[in-house]
C-alpha atoms as a PDB file:
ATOM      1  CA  UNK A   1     -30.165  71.448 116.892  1.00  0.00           C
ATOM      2  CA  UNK A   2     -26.509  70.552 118.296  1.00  0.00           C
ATOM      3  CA  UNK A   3     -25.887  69.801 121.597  1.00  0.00           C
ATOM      4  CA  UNK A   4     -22.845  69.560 123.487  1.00  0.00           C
ATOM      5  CA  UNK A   5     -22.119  67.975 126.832  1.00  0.00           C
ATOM      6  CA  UNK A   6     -19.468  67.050 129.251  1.00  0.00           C
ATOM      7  CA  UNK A   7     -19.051  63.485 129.678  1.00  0.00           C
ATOM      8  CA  UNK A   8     -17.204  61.110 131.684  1.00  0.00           C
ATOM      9  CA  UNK A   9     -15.881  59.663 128.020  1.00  0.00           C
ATOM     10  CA  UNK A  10     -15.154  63.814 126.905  1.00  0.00           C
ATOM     11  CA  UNK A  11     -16.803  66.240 125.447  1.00  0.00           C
ATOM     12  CA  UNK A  12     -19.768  64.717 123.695  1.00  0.00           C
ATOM     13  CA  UNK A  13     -21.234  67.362 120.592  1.00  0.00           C
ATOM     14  CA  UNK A  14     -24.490  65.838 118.592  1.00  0.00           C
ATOM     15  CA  UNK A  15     -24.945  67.452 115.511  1.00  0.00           C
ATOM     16  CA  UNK A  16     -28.074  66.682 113.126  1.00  0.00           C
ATOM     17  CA  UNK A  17     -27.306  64.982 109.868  1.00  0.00           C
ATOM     18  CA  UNK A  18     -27.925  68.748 107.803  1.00  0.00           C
ATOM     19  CA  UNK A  19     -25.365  70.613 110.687  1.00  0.00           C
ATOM     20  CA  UNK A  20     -22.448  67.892 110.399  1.00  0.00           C
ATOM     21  CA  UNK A  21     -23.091  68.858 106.478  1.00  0.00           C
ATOM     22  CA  UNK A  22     -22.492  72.010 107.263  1.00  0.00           C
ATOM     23  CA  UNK A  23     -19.433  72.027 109.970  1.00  0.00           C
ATOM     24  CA  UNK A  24     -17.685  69.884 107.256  1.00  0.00           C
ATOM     25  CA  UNK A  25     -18.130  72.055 104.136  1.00  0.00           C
ATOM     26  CA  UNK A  26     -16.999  75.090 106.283  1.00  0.00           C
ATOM     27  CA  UNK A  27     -14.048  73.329 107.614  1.00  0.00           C
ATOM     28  CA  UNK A  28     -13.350  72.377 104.245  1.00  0.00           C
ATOM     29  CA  UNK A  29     -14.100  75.952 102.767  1.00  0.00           C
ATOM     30  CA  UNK A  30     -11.290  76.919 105.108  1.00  0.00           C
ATOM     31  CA  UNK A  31      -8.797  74.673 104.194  1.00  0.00           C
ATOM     32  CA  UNK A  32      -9.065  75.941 100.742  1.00  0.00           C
ATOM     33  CA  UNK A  33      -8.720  79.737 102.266  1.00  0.00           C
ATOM     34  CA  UNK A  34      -5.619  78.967 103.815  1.00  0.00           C
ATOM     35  CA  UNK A  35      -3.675  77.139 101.373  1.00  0.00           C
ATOM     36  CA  UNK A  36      -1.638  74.367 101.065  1.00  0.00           C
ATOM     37  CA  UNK A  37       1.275  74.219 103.125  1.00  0.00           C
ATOM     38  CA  UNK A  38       4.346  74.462 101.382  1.00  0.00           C
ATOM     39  CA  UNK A  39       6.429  72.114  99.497  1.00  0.00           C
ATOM     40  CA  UNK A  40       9.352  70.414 100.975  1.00  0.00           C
ATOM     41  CA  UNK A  41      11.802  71.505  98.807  1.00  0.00           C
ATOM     42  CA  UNK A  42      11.156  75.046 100.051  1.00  0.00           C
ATOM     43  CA  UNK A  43      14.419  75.251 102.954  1.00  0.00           C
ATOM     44  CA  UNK A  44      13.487  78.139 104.133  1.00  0.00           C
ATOM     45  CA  UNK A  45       9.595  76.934 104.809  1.00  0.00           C
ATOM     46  CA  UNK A  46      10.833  73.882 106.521  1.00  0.00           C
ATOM     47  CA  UNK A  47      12.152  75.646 109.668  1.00  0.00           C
ATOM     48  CA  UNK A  48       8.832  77.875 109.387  1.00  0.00           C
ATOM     49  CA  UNK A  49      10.109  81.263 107.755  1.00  0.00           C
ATOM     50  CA  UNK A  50       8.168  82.683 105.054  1.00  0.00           C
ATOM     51  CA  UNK A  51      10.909  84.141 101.876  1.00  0.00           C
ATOM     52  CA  UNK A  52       8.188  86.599 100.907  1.00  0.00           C
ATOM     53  CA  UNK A  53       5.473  87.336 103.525  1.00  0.00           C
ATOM     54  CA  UNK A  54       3.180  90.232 102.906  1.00  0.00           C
ATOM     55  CA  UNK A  55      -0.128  91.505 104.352  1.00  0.00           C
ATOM     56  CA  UNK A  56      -3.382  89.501 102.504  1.00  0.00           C
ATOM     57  CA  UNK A  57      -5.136  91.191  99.981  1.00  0.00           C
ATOM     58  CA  UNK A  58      -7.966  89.269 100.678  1.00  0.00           C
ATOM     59  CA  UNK A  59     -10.026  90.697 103.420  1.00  0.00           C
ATOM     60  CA  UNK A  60     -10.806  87.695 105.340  1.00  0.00           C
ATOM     61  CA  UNK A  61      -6.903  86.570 105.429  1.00  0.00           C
ATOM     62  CA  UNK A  62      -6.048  90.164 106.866  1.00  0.00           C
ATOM     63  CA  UNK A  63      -8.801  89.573 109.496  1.00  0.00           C
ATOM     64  CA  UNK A  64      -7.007  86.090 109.937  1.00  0.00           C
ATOM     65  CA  UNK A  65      -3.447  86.999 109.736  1.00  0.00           C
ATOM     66  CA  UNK A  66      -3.402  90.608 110.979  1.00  0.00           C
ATOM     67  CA  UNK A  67      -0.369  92.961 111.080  1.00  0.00           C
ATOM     68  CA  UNK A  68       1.634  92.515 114.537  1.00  0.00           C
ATOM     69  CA  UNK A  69       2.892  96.302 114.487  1.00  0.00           C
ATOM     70  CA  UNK A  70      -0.228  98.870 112.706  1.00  0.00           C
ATOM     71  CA  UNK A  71       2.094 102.154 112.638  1.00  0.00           C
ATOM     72  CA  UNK A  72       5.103 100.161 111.303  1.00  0.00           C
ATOM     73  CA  UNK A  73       4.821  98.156 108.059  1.00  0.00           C
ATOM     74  CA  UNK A  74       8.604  97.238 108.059  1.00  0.00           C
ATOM     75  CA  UNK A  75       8.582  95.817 111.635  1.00  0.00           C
ATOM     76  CA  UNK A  76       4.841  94.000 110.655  1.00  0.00           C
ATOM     77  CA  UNK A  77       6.928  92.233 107.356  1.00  0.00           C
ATOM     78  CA  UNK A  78       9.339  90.901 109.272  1.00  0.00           C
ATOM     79  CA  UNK A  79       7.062  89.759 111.885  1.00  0.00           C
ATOM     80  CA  UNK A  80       4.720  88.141 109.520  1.00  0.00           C
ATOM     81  CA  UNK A  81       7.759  86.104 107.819  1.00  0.00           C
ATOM     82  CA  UNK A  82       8.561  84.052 111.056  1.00  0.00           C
ATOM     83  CA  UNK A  83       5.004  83.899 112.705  1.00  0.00           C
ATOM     84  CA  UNK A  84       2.296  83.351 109.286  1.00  0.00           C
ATOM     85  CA  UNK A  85       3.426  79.863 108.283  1.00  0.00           C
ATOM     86  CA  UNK A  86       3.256  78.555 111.875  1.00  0.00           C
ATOM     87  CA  UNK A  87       0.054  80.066 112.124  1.00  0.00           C
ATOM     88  CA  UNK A  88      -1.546  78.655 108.887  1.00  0.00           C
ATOM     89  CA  UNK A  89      -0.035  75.268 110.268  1.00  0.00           C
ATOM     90  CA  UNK A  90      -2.117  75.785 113.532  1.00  0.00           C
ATOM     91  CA  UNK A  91      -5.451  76.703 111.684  1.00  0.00           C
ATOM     92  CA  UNK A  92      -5.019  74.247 109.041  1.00  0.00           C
ATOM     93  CA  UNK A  93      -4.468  71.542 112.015  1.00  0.00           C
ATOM     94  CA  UNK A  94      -7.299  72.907 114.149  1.00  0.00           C
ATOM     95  CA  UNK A  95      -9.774  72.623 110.750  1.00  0.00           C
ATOM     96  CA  UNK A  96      -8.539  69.306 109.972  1.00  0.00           C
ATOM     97  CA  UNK A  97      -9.074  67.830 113.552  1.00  0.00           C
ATOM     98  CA  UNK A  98     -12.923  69.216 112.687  1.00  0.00           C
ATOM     99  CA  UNK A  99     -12.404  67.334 110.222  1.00  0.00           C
ATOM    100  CA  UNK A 100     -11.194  64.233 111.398  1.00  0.00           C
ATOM    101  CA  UNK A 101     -13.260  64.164 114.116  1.00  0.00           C
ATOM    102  CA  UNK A 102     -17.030  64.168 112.096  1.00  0.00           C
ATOM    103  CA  UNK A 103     -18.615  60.752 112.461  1.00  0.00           C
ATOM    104  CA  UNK A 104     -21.267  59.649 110.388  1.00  0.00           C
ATOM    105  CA  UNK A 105     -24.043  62.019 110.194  1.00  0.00           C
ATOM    106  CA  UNK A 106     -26.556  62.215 113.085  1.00  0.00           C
ATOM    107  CA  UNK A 107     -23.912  60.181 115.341  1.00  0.00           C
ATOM    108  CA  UNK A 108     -22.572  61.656 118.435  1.00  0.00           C
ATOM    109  CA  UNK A 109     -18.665  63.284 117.733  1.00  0.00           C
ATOM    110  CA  UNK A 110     -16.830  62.499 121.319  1.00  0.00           C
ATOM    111  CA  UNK A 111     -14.023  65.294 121.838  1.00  0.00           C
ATOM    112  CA  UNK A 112     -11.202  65.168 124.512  1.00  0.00           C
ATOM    113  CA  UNK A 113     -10.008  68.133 125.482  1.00  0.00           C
ATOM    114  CA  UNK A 114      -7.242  69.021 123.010  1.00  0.00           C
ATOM    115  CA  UNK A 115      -9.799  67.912 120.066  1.00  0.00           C
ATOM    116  CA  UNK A 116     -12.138  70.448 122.183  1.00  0.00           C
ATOM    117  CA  UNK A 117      -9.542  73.323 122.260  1.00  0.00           C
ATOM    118  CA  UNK A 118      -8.880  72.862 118.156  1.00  0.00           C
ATOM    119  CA  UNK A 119     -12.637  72.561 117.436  1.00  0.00           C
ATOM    120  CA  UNK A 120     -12.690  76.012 119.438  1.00  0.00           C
ATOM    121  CA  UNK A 121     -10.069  77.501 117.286  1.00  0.00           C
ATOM    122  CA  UNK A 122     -11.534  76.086 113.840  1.00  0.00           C
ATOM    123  CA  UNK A 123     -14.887  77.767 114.892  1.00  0.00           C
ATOM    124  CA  UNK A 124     -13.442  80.984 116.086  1.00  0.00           C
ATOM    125  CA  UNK A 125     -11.568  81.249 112.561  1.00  0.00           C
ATOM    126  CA  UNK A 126     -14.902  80.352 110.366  1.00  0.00           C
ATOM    127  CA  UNK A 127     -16.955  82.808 112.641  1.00  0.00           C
ATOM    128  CA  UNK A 128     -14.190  85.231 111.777  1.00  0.00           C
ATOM    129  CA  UNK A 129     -13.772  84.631 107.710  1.00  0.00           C
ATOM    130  CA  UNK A 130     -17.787  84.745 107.678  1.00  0.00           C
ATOM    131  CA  UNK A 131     -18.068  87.441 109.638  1.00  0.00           C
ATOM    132  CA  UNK A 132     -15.382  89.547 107.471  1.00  0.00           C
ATOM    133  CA  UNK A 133     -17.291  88.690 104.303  1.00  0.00           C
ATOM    134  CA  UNK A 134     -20.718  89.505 106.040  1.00  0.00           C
ATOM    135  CA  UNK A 135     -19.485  92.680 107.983  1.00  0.00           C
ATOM    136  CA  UNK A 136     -20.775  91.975 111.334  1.00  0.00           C
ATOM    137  CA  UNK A 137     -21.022  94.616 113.407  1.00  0.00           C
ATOM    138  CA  UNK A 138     -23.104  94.987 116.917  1.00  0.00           C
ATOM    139  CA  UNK A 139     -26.148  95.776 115.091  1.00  0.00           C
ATOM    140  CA  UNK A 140     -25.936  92.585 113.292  1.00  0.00           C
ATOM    141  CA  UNK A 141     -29.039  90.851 114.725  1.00  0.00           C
ATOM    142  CA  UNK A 142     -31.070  93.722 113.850  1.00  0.00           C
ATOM    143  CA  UNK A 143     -29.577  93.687 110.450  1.00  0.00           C
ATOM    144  CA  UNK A 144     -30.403  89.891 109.917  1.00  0.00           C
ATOM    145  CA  UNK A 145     -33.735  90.006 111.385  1.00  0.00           C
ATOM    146  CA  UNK A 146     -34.671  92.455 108.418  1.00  0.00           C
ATOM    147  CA  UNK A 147     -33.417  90.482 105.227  1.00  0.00           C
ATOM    148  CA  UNK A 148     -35.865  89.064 103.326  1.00  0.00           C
ATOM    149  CA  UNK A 149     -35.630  85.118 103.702  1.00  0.00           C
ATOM    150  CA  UNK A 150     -34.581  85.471  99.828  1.00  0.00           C
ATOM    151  CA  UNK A 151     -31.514  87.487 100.389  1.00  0.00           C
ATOM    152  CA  UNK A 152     -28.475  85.127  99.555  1.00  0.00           C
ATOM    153  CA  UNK A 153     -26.556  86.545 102.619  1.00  0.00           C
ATOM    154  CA  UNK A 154     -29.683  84.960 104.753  1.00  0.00           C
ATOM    155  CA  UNK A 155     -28.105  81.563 104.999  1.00  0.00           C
ATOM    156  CA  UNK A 156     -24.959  83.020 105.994  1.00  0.00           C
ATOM    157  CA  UNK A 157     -26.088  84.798 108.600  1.00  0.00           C
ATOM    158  CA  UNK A 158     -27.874  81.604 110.135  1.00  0.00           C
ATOM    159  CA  UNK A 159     -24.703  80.115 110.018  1.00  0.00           C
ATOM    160  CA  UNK A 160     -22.856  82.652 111.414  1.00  0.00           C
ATOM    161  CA  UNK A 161     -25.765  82.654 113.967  1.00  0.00           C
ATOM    162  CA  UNK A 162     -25.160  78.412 114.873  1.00  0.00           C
ATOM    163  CA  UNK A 163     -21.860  78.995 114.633  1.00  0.00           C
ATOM    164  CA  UNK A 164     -21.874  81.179 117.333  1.00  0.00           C
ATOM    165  CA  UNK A 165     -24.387  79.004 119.601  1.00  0.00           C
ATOM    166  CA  UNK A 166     -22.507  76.137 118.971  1.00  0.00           C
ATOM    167  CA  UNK A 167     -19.382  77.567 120.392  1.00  0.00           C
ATOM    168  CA  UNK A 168     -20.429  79.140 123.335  1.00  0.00           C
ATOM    169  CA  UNK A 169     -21.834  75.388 124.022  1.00  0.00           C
ATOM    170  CA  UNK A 170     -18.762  74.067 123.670  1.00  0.00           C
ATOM    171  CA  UNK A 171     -16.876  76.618 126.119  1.00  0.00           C
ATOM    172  CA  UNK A 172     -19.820  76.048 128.205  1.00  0.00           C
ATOM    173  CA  UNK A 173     -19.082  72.288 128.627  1.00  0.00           C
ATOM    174  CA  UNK A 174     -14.939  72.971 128.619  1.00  0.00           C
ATOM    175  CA  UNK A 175     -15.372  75.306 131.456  1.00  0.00           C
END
C-alpha cells in the first residue's frame, strides 16, 4: 500500500510495483482524454484562444471543463474560448509531471512541493473522469461494497477508492 511522507529531501510517496502500474496508465489514460495540444501553425492557439470552443459531449470532459455561466450559454462560449486551452495545458502539465516523476517500480518517488501541488491536481482530475464514468454519489461505498467481485466496474471502484486514500495522504504530508 502507498505511503507518503514529509521529508527533509520533500515529499517522499512509495508506491508498490502493481500501484506505480497503475498511477502511470491513469496518467496516461488522461493524456489521451485531453488531447493533444494544438499545432503551431494554429495563431490563434498560440496566444491561448480557442477559434471554436464548445461544451464536451463527452461526459467526463464536461465534468472537467464545466460551463463558467449555467443560465447563459453565449456568455459560457465565450468564456470557454479564452480559459479551455490554458486549462488543458495545466492538466496535461500536472499529468505529465505524474508522469515524469514515476521511478522505477517499488522505488521511492521524492516530490518537492510544486511536483506535490501538480500530483494533487493530476489526482483530483482522474478521481473526477472516474468518478463521472462510475457515477459516484454519497452512497457510493455502500454501492461498491455490494458488487460482486466479478462486476467489471469492481476494479474501478478500488481505484477510485486508492485514489482517494492516496490523496488525502498527500495533503496530509503538504499540510
Amino acid at each position: 500500500m502507498s505511503h507518503v511522507k514529509r521529508t527533509r529531501q520533500g515529499i517522499r510517496v512509495r508506491l508498490a510495483a502493481e500501484e506505480a502500474a497503475l498511477l502511470r496508465a491513469l496518467m496516461e489514460q488522461l493524456l489521451a482524454l485531453l488531447g493533444d495540444a494544438p499545432g503551431e501553425d494554429d495563431e490563434l492557439a498560440s496566444i491561448g484562444i480557442a477559434e471554436n470552443a464548445t461544451k464536451p459531449d463527452d461526459p467526463v470532459l464536461a465534468r472537467l471543463f464545466p460551463d463558467a455561466y449555467q443560465d447563459d450559454g453565449e456568455a459560457a462560449g465565450e468564456f470557454r474560448r479564452y480559459t479551455e486551452m490554458g486549462l488543458r495545458d495545466g492538466k496535461r502539465e500536472a499529468a505529465e509531471t505524474v508522469l515524469g516523476s514515476l521511478s522505477e517500480p517499488g522505488q521511492d518517488v521524492l516530490l518537492d512541493e510544486k511536483q506535490a501541488q501538480a500530483w494533487l491536481r493530476a489526482l483530483n482530475d482522474v478521481r473526477l473522469a472516474l468518478g463521472t464514468r462510475l457515477d459516484i454519489s454519497e452512497e457510493w461505498y455502500e454501492e461498491a461494497g455490494a458488487l460482486d467481485p466479478r462486476d467489471p466496474r469492481a476494479p474501478l471502484f478500488a481505484a477510485y477508492d486508492w485514489l482517494t486514500v492516496l490523496q488525502e495522504s498527500l495533503v496530509r504530508a503538504l499540510w
